[in-house]
Protein backbone atom coordinates (compact mmCIF):
# COMPACT_ATOMS: atom_id res chain seq x y z
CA UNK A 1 -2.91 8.17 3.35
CA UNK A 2 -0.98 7.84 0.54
CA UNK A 3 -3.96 7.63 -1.77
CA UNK A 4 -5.34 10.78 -0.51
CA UNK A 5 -1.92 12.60 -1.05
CA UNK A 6 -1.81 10.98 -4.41
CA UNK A 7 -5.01 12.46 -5.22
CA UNK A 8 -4.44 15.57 -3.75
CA UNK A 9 -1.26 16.12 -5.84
CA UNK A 10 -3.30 15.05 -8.82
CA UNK A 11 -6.19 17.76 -8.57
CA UNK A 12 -3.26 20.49 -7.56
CA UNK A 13 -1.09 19.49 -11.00
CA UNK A 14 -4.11 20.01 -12.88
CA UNK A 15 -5.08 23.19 -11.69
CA UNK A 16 -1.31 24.22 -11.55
CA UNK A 17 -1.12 22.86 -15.69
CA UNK A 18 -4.53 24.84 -16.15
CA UNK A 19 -3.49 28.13 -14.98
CA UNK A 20 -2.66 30.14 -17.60
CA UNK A 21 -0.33 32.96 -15.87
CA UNK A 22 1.60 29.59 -15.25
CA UNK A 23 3.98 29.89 -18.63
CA UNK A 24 4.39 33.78 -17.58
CA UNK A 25 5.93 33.18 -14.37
CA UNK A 26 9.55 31.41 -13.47
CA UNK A 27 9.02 27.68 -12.29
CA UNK A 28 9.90 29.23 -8.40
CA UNK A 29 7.33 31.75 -8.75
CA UNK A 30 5.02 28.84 -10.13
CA UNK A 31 5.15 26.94 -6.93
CA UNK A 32 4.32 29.54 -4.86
CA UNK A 33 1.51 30.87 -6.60
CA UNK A 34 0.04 27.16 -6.30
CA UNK A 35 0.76 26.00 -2.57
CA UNK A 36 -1.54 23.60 -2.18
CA UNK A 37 0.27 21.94 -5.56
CA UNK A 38 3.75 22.53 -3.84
CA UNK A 39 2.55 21.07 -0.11
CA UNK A 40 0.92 17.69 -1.77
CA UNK A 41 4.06 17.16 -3.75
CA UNK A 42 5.92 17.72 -0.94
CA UNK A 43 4.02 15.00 1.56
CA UNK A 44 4.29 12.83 -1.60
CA UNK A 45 7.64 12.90 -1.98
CA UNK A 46 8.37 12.16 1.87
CA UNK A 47 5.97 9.57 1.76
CA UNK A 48 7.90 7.82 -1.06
CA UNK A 49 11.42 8.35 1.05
CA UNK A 50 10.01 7.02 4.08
CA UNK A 51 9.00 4.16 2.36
CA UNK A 52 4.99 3.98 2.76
CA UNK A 53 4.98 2.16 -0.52
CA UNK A 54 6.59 -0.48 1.05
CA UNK A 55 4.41 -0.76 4.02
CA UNK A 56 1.01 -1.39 1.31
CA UNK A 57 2.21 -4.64 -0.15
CA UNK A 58 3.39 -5.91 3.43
CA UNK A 59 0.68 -6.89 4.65
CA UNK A 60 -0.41 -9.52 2.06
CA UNK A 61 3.39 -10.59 2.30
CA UNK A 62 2.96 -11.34 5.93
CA UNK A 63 -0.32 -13.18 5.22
CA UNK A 64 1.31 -15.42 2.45
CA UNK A 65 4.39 -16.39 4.50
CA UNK A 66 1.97 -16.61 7.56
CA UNK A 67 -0.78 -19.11 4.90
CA UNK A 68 2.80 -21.36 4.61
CA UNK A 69 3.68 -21.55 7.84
CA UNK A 70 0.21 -22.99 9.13
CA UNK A 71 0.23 -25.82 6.50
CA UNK A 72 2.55 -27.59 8.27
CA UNK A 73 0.25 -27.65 11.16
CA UNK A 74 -2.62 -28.49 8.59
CA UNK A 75 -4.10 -25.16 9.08
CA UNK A 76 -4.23 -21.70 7.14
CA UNK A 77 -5.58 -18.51 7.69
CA UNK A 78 -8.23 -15.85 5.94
CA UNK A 79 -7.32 -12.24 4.53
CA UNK A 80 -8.72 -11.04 7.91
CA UNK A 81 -6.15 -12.85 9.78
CA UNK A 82 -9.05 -15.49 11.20
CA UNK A 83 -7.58 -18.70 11.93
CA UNK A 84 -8.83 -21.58 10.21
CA UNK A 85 -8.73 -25.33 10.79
CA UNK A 86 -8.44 -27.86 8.86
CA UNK A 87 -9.55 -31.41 9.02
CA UNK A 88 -7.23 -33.94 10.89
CA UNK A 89 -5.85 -36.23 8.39
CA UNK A 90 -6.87 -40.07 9.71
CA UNK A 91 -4.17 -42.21 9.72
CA UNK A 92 -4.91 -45.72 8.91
CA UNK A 93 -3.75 -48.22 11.29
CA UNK A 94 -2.69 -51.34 9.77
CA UNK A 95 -3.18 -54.13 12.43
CA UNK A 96 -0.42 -56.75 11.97
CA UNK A 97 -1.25 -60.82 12.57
């Protein structure tokens, strides 16, 4: 989503830069000549204030605190969230005469 809005608010700054009754107008009169400029910016900005660019790091924070976790049960974990298992270590029994 935010990608997509990113994008969006790319292709609408460069026709809203491009236009050339854009320096002829004030900057209000701007935005509303070029609403699908003004809406992207918009979702953008609410995007940023709810915090989705928080929310596309987490998950590789959860799977990196999740990978340290499992080692102490001598296991770990894929990006996919697949459990994996590791070999039991062999403890050597010393036998005692």
């Amino acid at each position: 989503l935010l990608a997509i809005i990113t994008i969006c608010t790319a292709i609408g700054a460069y026709y809203w830069l491009t236009d050339p009754h854009t320096s002829d107008v004030s900057f209000p009169q701007s935005l509303i000549n070029h609403p699908f400029f003004t809406t992207s910016s918009l979702m953008l900005l609410i995007l940023f204030m709810t915090g989705i660019h928080k929310k596309v790091i987490a998950p590789s924070i959860i799977t990196a605190r999740t990978r340290l976790v499992l080692t102490d049960f001598n296991m770990s974990c894929d990006d996919t969230g697949k459990l994996i298992l590791k070999p039991r270590p062999t403890m050597q029994q010393v036998s005692t005469s």
